[in-house]
N, C-alpha and C. Protein backbone atom coordinates (compact mmCIF):
# COMPACT_ATOMS: atom_id res chain seq x y z
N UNK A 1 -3.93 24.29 19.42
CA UNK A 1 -3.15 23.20 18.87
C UNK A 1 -2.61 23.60 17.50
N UNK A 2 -1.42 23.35 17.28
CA UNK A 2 -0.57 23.90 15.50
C UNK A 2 -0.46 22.94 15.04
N UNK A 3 -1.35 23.70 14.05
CA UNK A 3 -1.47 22.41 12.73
C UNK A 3 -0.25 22.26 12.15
N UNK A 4 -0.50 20.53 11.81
CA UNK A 4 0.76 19.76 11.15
C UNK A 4 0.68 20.20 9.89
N UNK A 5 1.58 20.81 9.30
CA UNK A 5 1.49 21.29 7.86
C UNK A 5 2.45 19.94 7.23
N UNK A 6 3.35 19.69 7.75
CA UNK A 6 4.11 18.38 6.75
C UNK A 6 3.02 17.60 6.71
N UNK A 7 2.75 16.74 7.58
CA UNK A 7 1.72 15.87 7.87
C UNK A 7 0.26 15.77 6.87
N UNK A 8 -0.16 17.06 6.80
CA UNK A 8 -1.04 17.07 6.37
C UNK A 8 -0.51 17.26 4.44
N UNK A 9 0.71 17.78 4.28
CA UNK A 9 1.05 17.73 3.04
C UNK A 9 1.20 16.73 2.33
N UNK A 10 1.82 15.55 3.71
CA UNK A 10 2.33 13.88 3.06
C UNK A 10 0.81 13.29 2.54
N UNK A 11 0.11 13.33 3.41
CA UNK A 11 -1.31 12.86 3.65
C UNK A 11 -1.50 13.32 2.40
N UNK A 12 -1.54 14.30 1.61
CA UNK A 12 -2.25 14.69 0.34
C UNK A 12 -1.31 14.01 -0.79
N UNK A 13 0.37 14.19 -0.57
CA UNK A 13 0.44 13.90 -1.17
C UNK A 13 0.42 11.99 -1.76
N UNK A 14 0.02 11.40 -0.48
CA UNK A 14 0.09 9.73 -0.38
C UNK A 14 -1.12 9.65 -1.33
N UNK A 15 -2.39 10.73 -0.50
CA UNK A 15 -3.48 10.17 -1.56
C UNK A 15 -3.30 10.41 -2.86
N UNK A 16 -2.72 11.57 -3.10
CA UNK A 16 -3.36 11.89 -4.37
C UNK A 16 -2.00 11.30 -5.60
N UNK A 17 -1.10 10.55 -4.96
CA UNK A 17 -0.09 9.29 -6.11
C UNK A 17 -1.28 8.25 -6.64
N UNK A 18 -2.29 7.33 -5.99
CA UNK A 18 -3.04 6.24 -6.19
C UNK A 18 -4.41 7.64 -7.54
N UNK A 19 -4.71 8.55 -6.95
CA UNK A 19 -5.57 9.06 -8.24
C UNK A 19 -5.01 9.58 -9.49
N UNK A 20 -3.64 10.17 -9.54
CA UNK A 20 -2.97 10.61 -10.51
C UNK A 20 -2.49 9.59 -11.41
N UNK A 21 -2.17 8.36 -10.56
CA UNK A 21 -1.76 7.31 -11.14
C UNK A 21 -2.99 6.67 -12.00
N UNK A 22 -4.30 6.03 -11.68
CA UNK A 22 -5.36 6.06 -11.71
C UNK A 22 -6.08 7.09 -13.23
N UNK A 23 -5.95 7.86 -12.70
CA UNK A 23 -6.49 9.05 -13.98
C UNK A 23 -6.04 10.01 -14.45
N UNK A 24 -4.65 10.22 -14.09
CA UNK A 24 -3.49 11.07 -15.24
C UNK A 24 -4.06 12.41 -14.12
N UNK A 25 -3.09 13.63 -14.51
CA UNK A 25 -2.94 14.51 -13.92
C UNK A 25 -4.66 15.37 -14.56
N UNK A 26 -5.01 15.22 -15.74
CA UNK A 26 -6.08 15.93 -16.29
C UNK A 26 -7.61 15.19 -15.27
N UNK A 27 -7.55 13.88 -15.52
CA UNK A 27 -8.54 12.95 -15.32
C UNK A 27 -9.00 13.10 -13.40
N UNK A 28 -8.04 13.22 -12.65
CA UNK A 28 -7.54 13.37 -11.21
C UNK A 28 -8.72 14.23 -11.08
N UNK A 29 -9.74 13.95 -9.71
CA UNK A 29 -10.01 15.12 -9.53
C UNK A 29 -10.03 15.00 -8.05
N UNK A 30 -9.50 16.90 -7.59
CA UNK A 30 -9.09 17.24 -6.30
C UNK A 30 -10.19 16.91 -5.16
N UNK A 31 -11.39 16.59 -5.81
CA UNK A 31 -12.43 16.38 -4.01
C UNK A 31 -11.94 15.28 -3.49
N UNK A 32 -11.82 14.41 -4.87
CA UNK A 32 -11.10 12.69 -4.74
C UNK A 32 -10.30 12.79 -3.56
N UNK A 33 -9.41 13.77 -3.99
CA UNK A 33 -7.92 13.03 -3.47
C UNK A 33 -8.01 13.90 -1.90
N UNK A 34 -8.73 14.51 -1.79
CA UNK A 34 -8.87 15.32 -0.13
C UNK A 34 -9.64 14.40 0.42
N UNK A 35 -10.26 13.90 -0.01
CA UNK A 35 -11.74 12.85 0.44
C UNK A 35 -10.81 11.86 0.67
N UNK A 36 -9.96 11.14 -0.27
CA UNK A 36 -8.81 10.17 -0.03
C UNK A 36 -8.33 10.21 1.27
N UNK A 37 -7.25 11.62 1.63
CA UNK A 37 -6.23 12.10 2.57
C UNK A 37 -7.68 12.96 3.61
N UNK A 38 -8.73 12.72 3.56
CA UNK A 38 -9.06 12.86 5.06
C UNK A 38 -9.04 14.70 5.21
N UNK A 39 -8.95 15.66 4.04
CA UNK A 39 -8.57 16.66 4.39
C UNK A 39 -9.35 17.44 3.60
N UNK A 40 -9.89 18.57 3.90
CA UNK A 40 -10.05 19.76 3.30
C UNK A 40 -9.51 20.28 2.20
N UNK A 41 -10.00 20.24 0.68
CA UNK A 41 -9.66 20.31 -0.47
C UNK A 41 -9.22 22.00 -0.24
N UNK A 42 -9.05 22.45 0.15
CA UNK A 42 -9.01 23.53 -0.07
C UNK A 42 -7.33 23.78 0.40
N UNK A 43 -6.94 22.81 1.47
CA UNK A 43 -5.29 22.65 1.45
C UNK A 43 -4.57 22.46 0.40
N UNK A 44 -4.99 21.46 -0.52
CA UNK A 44 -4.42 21.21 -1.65
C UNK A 44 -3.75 22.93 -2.68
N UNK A 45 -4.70 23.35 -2.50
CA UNK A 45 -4.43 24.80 -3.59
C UNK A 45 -4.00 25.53 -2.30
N UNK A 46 -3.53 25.56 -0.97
CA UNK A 46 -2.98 26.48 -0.15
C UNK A 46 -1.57 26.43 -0.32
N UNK A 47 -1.32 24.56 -0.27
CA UNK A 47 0.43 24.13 -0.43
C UNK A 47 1.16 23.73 -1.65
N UNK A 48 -0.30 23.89 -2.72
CA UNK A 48 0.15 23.13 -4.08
C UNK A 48 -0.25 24.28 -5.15
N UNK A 49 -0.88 25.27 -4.75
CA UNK A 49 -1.41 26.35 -5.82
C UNK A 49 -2.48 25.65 -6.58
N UNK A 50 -2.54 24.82 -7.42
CA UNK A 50 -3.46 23.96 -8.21
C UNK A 50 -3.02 22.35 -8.41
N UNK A 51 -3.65 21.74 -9.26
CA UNK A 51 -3.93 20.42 -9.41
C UNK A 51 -2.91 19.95 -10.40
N UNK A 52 -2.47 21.11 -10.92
CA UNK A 52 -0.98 20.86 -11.43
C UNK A 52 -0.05 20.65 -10.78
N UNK A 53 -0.22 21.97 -9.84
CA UNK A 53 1.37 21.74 -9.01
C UNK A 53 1.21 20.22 -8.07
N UNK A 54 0.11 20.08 -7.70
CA UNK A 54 0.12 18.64 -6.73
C UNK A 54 0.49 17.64 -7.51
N UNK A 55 0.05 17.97 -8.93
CA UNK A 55 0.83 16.37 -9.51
C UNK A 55 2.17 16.60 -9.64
N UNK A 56 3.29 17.79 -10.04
CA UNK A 56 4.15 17.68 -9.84
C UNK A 56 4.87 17.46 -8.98
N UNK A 57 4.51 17.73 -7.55
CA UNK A 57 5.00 17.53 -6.04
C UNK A 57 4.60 15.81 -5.97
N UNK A 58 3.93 15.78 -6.45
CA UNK A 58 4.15 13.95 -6.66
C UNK A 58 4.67 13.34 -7.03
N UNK A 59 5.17 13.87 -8.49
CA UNK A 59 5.61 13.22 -9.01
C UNK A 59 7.71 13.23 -9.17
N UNK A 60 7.58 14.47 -8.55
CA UNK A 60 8.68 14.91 -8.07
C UNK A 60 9.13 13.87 -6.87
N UNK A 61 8.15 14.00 -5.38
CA UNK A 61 8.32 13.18 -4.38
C UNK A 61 8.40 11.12 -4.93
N UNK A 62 7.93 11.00 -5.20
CA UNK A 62 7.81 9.34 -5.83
C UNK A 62 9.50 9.07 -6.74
N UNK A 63 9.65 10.16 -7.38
CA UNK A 63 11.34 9.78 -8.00
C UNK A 63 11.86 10.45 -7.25
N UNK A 64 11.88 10.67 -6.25
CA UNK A 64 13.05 10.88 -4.99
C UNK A 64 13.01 9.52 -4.19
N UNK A 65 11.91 9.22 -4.24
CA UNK A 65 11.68 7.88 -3.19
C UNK A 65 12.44 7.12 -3.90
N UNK A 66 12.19 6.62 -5.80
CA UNK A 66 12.72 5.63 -6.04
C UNK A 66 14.84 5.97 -6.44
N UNK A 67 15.17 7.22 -6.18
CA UNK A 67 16.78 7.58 -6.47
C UNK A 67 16.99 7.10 -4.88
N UNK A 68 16.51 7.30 -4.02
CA UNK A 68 17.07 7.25 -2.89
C UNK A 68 17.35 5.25 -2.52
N UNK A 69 16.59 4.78 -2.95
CA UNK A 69 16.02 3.30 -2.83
C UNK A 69 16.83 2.58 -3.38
N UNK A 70 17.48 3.67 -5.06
CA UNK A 70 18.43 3.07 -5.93
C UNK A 70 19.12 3.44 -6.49
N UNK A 71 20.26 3.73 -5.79
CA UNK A 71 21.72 4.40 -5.78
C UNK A 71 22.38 3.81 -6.57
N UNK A 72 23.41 4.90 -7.40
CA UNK A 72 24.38 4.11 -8.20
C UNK A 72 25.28 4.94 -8.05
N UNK A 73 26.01 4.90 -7.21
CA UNK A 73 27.53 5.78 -6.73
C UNK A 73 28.31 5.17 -7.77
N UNK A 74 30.07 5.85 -7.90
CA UNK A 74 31.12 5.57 -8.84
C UNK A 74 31.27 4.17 -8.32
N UNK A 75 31.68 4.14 -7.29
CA UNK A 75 32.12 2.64 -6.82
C UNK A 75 31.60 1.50 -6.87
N UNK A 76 29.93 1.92 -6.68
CA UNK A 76 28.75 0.71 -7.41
C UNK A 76 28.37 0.39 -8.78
N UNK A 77 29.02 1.21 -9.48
CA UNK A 77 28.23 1.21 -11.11
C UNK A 77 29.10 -0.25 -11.63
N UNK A 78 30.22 -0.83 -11.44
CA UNK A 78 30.90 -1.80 -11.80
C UNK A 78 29.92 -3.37 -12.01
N UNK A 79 28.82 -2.87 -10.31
CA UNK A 79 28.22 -3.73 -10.70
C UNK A 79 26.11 -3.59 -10.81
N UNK A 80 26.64 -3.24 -12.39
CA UNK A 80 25.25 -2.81 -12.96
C UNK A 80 24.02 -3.85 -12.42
N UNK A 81 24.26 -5.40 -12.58
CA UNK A 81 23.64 -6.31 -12.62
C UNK A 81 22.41 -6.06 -11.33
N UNK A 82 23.15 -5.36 -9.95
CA UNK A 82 22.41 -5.24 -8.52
C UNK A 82 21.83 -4.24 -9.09
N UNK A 83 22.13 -3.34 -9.42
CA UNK A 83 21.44 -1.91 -9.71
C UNK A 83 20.66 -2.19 -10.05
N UNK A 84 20.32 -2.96 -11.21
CA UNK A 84 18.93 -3.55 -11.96
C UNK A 84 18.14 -3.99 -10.65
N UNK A 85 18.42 -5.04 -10.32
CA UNK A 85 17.89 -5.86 -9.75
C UNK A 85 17.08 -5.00 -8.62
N UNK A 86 17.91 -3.86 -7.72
CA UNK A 86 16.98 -2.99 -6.96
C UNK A 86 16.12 -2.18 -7.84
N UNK A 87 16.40 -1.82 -8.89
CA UNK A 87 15.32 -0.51 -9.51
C UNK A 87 13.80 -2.10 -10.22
N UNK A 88 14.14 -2.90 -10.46
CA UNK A 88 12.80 -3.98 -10.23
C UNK A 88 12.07 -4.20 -9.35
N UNK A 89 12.83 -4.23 -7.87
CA UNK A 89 12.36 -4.49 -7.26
C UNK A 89 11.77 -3.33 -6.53
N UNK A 90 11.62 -1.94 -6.84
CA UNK A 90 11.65 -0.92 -6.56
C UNK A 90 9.79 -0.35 -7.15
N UNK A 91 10.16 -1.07 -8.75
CA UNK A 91 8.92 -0.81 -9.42
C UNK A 91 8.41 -2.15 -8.85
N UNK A 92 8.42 -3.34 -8.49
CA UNK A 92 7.50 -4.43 -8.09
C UNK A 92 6.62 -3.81 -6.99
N UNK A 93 7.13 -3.12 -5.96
CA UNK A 93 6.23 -2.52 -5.21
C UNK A 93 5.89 -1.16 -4.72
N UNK A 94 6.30 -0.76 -6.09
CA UNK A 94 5.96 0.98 -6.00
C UNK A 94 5.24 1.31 -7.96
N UNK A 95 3.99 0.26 -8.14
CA UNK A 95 4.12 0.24 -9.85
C UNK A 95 3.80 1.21 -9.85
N UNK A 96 3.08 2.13 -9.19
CA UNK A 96 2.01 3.64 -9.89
C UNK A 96 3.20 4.24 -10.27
N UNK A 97 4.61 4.36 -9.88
CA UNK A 97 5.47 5.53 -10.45
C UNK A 97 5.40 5.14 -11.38
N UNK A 98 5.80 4.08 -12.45
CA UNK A 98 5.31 3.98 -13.83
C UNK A 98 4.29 4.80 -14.81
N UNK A 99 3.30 4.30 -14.01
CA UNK A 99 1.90 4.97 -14.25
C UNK A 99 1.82 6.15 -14.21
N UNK A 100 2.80 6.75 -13.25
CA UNK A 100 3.08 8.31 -12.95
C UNK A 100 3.64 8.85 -14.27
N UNK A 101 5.22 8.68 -14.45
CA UNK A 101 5.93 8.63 -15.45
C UNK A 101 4.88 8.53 -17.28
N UNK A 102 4.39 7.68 -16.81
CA UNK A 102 3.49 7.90 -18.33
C UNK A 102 2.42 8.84 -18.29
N UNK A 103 1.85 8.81 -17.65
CA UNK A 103 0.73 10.68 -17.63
C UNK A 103 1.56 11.67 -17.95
N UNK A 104 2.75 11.99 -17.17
CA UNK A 104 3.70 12.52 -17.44
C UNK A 104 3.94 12.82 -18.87
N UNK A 105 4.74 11.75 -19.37
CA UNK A 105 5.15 11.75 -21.19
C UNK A 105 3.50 12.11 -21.69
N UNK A 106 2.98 11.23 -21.71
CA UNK A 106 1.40 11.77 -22.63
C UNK A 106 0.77 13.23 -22.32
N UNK A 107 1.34 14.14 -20.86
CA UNK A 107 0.48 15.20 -20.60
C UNK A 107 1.51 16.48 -21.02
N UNK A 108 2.99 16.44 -20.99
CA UNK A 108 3.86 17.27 -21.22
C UNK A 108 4.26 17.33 -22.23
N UNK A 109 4.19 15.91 -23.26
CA UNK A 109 4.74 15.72 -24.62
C UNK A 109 6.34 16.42 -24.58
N UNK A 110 6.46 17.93 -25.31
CA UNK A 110 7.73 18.16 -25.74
C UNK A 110 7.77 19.34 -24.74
N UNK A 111 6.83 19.74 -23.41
CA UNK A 111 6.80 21.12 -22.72
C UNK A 111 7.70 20.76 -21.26
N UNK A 112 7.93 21.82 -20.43
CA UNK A 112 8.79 21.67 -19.38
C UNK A 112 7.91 20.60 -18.35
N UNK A 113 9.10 19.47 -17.83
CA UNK A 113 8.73 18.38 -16.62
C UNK A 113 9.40 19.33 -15.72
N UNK A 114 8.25 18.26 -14.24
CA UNK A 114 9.02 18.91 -13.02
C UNK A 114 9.90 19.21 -12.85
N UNK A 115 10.50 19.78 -11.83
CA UNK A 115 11.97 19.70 -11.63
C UNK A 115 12.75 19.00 -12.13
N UNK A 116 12.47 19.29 -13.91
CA UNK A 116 13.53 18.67 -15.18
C UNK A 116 15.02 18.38 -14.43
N UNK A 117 15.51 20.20 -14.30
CA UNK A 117 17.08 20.77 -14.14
C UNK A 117 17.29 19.47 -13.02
N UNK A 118 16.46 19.39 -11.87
CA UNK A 118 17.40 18.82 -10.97
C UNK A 118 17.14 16.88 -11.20
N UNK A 119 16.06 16.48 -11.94
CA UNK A 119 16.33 15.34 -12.51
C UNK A 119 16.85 14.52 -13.31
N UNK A 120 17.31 15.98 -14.26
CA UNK A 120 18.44 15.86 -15.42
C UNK A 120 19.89 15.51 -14.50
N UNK A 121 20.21 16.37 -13.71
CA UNK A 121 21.34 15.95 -12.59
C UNK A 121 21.47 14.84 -12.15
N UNK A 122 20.24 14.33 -11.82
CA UNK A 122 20.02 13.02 -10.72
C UNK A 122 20.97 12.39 -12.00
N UNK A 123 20.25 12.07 -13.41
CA UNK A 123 20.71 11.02 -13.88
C UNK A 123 22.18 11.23 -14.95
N UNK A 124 22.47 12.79 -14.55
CA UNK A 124 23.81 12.52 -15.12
C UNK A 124 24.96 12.36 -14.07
N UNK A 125 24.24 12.14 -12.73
CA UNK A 125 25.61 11.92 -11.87
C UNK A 125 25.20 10.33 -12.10
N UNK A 126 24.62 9.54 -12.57
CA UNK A 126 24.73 8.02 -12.85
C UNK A 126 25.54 8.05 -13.73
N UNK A 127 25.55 8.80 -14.99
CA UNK A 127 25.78 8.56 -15.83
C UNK A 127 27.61 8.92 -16.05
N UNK A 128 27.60 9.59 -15.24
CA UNK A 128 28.98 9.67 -14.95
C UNK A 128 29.79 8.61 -13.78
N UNK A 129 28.48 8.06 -13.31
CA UNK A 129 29.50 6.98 -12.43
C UNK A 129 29.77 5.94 -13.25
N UNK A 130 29.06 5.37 -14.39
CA UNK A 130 28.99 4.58 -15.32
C UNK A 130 30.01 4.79 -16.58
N UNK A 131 30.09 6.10 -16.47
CA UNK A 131 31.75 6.40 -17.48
C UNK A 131 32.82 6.22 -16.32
N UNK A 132 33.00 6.63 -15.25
CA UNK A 132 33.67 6.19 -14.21
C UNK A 132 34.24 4.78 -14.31
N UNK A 133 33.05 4.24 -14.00
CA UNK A 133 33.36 2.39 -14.16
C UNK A 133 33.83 2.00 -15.49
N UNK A 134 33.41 2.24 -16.59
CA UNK A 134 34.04 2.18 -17.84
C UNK A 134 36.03 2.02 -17.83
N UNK A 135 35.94 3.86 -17.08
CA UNK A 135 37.43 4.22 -17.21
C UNK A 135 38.19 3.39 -16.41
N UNK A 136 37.60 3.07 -15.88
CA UNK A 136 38.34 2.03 -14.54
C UNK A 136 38.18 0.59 -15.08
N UNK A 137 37.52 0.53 -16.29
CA UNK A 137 37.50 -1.10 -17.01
C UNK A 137 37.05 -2.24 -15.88
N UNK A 138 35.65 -1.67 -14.83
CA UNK A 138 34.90 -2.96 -14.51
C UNK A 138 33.63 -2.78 -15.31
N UNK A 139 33.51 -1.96 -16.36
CA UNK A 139 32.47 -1.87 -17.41
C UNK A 139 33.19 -2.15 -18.29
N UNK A 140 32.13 -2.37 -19.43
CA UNK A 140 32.82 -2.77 -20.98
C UNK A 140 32.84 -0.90 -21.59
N UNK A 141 33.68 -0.55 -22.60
CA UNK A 141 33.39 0.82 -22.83
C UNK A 141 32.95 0.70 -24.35
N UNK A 142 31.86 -0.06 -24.57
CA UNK A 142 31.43 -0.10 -26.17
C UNK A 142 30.34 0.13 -26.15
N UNK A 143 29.49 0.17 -25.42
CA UNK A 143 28.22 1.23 -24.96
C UNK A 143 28.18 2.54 -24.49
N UNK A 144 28.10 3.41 -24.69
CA UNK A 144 28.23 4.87 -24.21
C UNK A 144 26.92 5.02 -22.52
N UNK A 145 27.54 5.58 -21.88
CA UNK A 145 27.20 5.24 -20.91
C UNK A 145 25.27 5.87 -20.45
N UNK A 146 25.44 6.98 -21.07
CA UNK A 146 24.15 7.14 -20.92
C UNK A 146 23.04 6.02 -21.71
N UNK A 147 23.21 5.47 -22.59
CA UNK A 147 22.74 4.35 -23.45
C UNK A 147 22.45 3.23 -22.79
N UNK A 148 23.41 2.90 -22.09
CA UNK A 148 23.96 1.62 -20.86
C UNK A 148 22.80 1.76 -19.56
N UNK A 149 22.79 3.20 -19.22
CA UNK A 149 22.01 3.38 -18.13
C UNK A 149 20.28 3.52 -18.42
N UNK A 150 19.92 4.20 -19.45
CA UNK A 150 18.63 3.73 -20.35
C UNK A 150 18.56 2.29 -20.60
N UNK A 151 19.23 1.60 -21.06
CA UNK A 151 18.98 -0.05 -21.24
C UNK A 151 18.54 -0.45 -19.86
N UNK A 152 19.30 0.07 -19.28
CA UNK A 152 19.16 -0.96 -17.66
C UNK A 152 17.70 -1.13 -16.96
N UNK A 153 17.59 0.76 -16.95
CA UNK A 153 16.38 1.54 -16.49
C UNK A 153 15.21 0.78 -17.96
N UNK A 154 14.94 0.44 -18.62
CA UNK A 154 14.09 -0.08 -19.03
C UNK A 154 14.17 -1.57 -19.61
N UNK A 155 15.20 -2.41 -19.23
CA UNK A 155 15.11 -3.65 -18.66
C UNK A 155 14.39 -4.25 -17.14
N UNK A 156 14.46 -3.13 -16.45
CA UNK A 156 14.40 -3.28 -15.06
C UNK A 156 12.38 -2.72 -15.08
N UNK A 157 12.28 -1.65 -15.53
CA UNK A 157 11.13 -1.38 -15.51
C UNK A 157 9.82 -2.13 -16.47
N UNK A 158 10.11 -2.24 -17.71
CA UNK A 158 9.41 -2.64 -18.55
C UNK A 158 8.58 -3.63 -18.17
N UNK A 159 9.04 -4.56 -17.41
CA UNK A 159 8.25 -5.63 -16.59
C UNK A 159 6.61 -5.15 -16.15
N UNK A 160 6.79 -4.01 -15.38
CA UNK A 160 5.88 -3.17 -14.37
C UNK A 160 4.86 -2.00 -15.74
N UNK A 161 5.60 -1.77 -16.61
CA UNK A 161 4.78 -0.56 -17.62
C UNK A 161 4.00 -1.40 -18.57
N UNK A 162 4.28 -2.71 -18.95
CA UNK A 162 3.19 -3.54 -20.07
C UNK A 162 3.12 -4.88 -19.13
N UNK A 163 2.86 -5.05 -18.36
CA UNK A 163 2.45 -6.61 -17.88
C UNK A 163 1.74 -7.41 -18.75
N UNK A 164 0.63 -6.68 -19.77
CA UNK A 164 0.33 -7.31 -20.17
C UNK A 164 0.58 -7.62 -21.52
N UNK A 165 1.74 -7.35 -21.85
CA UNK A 165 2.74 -7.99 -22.97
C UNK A 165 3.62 -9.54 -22.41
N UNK A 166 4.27 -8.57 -20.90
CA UNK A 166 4.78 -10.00 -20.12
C UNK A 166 3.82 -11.55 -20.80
N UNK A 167 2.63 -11.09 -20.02
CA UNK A 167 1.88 -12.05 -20.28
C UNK A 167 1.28 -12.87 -21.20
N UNK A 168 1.45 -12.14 -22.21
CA UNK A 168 1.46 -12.74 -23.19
C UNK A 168 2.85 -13.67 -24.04
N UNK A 169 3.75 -12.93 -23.82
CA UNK A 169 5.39 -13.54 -23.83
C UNK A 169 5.21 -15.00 -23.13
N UNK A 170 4.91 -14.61 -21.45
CA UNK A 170 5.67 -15.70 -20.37
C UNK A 170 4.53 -16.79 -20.24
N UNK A 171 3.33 -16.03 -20.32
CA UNK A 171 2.42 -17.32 -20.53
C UNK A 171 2.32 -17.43 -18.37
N UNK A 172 2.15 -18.72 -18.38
CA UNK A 172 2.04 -18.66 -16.61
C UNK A 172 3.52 -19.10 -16.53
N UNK A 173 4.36 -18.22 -16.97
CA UNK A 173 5.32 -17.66 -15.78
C UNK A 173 5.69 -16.19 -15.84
N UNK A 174 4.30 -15.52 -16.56
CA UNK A 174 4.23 -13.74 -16.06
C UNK A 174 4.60 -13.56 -15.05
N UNK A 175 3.83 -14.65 -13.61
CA UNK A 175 3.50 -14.04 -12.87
C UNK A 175 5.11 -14.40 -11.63
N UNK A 176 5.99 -14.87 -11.99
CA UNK A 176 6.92 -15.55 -11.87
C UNK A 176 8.18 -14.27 -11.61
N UNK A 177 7.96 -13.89 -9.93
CA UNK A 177 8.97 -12.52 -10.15
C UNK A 177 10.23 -12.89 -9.73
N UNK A 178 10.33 -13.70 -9.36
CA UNK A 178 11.38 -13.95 -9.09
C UNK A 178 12.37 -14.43 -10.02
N UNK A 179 11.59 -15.32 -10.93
CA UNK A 179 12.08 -15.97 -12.18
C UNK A 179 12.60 -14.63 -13.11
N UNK A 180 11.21 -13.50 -12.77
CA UNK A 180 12.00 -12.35 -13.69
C UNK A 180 13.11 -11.39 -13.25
N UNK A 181 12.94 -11.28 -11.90
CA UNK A 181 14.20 -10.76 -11.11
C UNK A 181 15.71 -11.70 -11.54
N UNK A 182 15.77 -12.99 -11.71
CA UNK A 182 16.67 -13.63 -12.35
C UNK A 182 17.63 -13.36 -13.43
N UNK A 183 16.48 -13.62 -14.31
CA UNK A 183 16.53 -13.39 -15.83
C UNK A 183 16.94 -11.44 -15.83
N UNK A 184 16.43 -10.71 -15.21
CA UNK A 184 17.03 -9.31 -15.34
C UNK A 184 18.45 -9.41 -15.43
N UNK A 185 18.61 -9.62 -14.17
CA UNK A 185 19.80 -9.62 -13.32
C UNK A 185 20.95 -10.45 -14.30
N UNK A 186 20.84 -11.55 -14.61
CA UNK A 186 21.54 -12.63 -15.70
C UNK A 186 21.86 -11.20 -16.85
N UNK A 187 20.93 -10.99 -17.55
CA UNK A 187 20.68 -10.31 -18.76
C UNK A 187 22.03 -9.17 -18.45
N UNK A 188 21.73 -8.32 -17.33
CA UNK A 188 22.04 -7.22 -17.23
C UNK A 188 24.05 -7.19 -16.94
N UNK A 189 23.69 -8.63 -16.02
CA UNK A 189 25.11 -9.49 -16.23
C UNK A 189 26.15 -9.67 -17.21
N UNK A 190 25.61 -9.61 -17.72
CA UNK A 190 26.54 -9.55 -19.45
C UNK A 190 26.66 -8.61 -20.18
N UNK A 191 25.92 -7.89 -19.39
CA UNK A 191 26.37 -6.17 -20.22
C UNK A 191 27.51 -5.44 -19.14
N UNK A 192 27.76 -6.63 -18.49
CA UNK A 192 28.86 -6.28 -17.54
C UNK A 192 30.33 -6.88 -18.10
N UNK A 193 29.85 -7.63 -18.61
CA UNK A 193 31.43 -8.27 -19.27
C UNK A 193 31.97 -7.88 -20.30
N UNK A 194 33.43 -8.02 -20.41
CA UNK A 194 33.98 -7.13 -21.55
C UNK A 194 34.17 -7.67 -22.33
N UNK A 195 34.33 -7.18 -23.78
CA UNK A 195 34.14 -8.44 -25.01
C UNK A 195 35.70 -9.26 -24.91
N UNK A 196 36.64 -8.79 -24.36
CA UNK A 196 37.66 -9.11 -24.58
C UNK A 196 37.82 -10.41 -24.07
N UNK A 197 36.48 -10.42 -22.55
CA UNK A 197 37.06 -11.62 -21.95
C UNK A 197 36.10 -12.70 -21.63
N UNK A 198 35.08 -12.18 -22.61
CA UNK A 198 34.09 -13.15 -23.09
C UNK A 198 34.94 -14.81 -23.33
């Protein structure tokens, strides 16, 4: 019988998002996450080399999941407001990439991230659909567009990385996602309009 090598790669890598997330790429440890995925720790360092590379193949795989989920082609950037609204709803039920993302910043500080080169891409082809929309005036052009697309991306997320700031803000309507899916979306709304025609 031939062994499933994808299969058994997804499997490692499903488990080992909930421990990385959990205890940072240092804190993680590999019996965990084979014991997790049902598998022989010893796969992990066959398809991942070490406990590094598996967190990067994670963390790599998890922001592919969430670019694919939340597209911003030239023709969509006009309307920023949805864009938000999917990358919320994206972190509402995918929070560990957050959690991912911050081990990340705290474990790399100023040294090379995963597949930087090709994530740097991901977000300058946004960022060019967003000067796109600008030039085409269904954006306002008094925000520079990479600026525009950082605001969004942490309007949309921030919800999911301090909840418990939310909570302290919203009081009992933290828990109120829809109310905050709203209020994004509204917010993000008006960074859609142009001052002219305010």
């Amino acid at each position: 019988m031939a062994w499933d090598t994808e299969g058994t790669k997804r499997r490692l890598l499903e488990a080992a998002v909930q421990e990385f997330a959990e205890r940072g790429p240092d804190g993680a440890r590999v019996a965990a996450i084979a014991t997790r995925a049902g598998i022989n720790k010893e796969r992990i360092y066959q398809y991942f080399g070490d406990k590094r590379g598996l967190f990067e193949a994670v963390l790599t795989d998890q922001l592919g999941q969430l670019a694919a989920a939340s597209p911003l082609a030239a023709d969509e950037a006009g309307n920023l407001a949805e864009y938000a609204g999917h990358v919320f709803d994206y972190h509402r039920t995918h929070p560990h990439l957050l959690r991912l993302l911050h081990w990340e910043g705290l474990v790399s500080a100023n040294g090379e991230l995963p597949a930087e080169t090709a994530r740097a891409a991901h977000y300058a082809d946004k960022v060019a659909a967003l000067a796109e929309a600008q030039r085409a005036g269904s954006l306002p052009d008094d925000v520079a567009p990479g600026y525009l697309l950082y605001a969004v991306a942490a309007l949309a997320a921030w919800w999911f990385a301090a909840p418990q700031v939310v909570r302290m803000i919203l009081g009992a309507d933290a828990d109120d996602h829809e109310a905050r899916r709203t209020a994004l979306v509204t917010m993000v709304r008006r960074l859609e309009i142009r001052g002219d025609s305010a």
